[in-house]
Protein backbone atom coordinates (compact mmCIF):
# COMPACT_ATOMS: atom_id res chain seq x y z
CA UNK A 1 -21.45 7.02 2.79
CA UNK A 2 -21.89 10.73 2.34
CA UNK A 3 -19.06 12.50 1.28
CA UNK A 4 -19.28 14.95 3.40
CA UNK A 5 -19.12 12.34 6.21
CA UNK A 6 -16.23 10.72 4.92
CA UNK A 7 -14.19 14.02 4.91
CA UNK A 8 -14.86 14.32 8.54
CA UNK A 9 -14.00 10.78 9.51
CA UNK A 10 -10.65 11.66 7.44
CA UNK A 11 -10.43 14.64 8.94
CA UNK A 12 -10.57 13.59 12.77
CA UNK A 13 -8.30 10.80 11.83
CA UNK A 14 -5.52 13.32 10.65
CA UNK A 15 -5.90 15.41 13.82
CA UNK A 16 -5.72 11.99 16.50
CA UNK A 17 -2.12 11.37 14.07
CA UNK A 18 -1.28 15.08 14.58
CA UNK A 19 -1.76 15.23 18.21
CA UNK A 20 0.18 11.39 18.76
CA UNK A 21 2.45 13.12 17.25
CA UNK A 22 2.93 16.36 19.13
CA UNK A 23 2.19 14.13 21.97
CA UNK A 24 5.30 12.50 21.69
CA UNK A 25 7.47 15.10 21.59
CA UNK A 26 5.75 17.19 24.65
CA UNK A 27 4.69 15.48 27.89
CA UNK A 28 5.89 12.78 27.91
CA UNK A 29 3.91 10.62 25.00
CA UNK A 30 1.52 8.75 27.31
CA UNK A 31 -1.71 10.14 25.57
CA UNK A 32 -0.53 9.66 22.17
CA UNK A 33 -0.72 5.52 22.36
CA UNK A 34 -4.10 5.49 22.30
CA UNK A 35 -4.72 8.15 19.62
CA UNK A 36 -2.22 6.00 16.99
CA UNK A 37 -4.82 3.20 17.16
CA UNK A 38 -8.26 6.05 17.27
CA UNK A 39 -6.89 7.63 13.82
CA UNK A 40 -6.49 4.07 12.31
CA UNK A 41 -10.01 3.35 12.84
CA UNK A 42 -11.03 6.34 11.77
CA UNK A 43 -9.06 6.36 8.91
CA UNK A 44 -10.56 2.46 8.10
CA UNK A 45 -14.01 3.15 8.70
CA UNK A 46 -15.29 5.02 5.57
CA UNK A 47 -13.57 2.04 3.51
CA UNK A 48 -15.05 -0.65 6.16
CA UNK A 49 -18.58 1.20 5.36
CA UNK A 50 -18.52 1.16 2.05
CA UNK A 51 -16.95 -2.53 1.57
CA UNK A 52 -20.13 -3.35 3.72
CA UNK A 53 -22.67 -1.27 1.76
CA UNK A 54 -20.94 -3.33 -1.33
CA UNK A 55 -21.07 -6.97 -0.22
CA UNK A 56 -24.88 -6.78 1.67
């Protein structure tokens, strides 16, 4: 994966933890459940790409 790309997945991943995480402490937290589990994945994917691009 480009480099480039795998700042950006890093990147958005960072800012989904950021905003669960100001979620929680304004509004009430309901919106920051499903951003825990978006940043995960976006965090996993580069690695998930390239241990893909390695075994096939």
């Amino acid at each position: 994966m480009n480099p480039a790309l795998t700042f950006l997945f890093y990147l958005a991943a960072v800012v989904c933890f950021g905003l669960a995480a100001a979620g929680g402490r304004v509004g009430g937290g309901r919106a920051s459940v499903g951003l825990v589990p978006l940043g995960l994945a976006l965090w996993l994917f580069p690695a998930l790409w390239a241990a893909g691009v390695a075994a096939f």
